[in-house]
Protein backbone atom coordinates (compact mmCIF):
# COMPACT_ATOMS: atom_id res chain seq x y z
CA UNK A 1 -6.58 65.06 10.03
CA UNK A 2 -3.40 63.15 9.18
CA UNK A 3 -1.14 61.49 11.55
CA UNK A 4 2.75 61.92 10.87
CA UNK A 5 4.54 59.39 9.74
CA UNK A 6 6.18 56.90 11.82
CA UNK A 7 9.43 57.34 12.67
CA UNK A 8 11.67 54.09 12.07
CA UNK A 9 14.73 53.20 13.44
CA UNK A 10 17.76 54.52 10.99
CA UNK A 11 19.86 50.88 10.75
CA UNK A 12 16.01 49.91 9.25
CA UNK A 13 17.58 51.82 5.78
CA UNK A 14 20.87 51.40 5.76
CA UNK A 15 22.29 48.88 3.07
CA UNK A 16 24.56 46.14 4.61
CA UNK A 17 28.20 46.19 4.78
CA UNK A 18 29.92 43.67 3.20
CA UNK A 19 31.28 41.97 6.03
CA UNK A 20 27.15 41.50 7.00
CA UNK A 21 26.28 40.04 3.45
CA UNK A 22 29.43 37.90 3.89
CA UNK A 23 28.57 37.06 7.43
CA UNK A 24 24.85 36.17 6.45
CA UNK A 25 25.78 33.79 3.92
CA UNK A 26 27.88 32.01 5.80
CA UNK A 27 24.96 31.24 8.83
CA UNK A 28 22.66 30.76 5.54
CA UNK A 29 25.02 27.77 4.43
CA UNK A 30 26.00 26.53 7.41
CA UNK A 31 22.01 26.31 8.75
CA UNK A 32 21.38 24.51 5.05
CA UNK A 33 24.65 22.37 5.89
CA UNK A 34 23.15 21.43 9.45
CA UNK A 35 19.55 20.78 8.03
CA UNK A 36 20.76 18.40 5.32
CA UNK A 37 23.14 16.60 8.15
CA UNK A 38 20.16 16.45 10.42
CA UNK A 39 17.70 15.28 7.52
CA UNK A 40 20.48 12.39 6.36
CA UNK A 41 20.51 11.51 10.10
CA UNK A 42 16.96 10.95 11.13
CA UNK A 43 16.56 9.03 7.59
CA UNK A 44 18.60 6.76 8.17
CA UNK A 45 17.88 6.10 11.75
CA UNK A 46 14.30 5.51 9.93
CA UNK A 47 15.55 3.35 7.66
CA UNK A 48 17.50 1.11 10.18
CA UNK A 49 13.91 1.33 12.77
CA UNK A 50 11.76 0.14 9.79
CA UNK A 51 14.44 -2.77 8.28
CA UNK A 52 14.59 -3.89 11.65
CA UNK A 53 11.10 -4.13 12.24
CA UNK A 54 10.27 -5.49 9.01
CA UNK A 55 12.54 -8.50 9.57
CA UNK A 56 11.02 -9.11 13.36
CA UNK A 57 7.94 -9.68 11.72
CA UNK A 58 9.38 -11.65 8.63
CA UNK A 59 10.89 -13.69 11.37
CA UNK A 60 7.53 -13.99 13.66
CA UNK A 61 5.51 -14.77 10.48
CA UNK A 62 8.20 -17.60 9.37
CA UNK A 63 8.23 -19.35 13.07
CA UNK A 64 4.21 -18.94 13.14
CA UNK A 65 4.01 -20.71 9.67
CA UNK A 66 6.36 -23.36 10.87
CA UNK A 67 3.83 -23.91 13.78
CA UNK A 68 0.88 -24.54 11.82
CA UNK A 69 2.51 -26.52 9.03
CA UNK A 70 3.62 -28.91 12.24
CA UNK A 71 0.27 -28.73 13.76
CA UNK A 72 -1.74 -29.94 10.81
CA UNK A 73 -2.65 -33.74 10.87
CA UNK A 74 -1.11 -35.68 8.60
CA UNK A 75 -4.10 -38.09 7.25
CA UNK A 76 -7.80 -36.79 7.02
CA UNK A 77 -9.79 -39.45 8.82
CA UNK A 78 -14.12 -38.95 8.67
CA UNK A 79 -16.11 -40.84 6.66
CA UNK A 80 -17.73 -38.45 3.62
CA UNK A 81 -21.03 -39.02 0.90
CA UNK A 82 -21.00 -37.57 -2.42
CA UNK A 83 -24.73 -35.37 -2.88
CA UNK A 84 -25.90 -34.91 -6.21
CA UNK A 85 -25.02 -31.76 -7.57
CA UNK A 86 -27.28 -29.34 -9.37
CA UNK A 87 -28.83 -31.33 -12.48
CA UNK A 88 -26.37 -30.94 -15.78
CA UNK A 89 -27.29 -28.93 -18.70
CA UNK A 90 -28.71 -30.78 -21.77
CA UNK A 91 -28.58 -29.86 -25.36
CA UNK A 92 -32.29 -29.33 -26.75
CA UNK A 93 -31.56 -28.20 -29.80
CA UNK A 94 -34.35 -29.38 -32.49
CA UNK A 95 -32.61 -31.44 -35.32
CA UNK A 96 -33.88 -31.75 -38.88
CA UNK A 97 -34.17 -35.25 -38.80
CA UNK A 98 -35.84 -37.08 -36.20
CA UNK A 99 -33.67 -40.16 -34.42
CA UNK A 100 -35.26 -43.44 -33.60
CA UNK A 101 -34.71 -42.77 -30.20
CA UNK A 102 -36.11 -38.93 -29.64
CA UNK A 103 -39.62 -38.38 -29.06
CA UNK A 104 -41.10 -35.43 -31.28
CA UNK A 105 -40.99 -32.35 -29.84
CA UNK A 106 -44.06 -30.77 -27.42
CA UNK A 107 -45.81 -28.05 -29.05
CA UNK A 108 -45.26 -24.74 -27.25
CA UNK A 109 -48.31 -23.67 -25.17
CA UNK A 110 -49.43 -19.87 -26.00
């Protein structure tokens, strides 16, 4: 069994006058007017929050670097001792010619 069909209002099919088209695109351009005006608004309000917070902390960071550059001694008293670092690299390359001063070279244990 089939149920009718539904029944729909008749303004549902009629096509708009032209005073309703012209009406509609005026409330479309004036809501895309608003939006942008809104948009510019809260931007810049963003803009101005953010610069000023930026330079608050450019300023705090400025006055706290001031603070420590005054705050550092001038002269670095303490008595200090030099340790030996890690023993230097030597060249032990093999040369064709044996010096007076070089020992001949240890034969290599298998």
């Amino acid at each position: 069994m089939k149920s009718p069909p539904l029944s729909a209002p008749a303004w549902l099919y009629r096509k708009p006058s032209w005073l309703q088209r012209l009406a509609l695109g005026l409330v479309s351009i004036l809501a895309l007017v608003a939006t942008f005006a809104v948009a510019s608004v809260v931007f810049a309000a963003l803009l101005v929050i953010g610069l000023a917070a930026g330079g608050w902390l450019w300023w705090q960071y400025r006055k706290l670097a001031r603070r420590a550059r005054d705050a550092r001694p001038a002269v670095l008293e303490g008595e200090y001792e030099i340790e030996p670092g890690p023993p230097a690299l030597e060249d032990r390359t093999v040369s064709s010619r044996p010096t007076v001063d070089s020992a001949p070279p240890h034969p290599r244990v298998p």
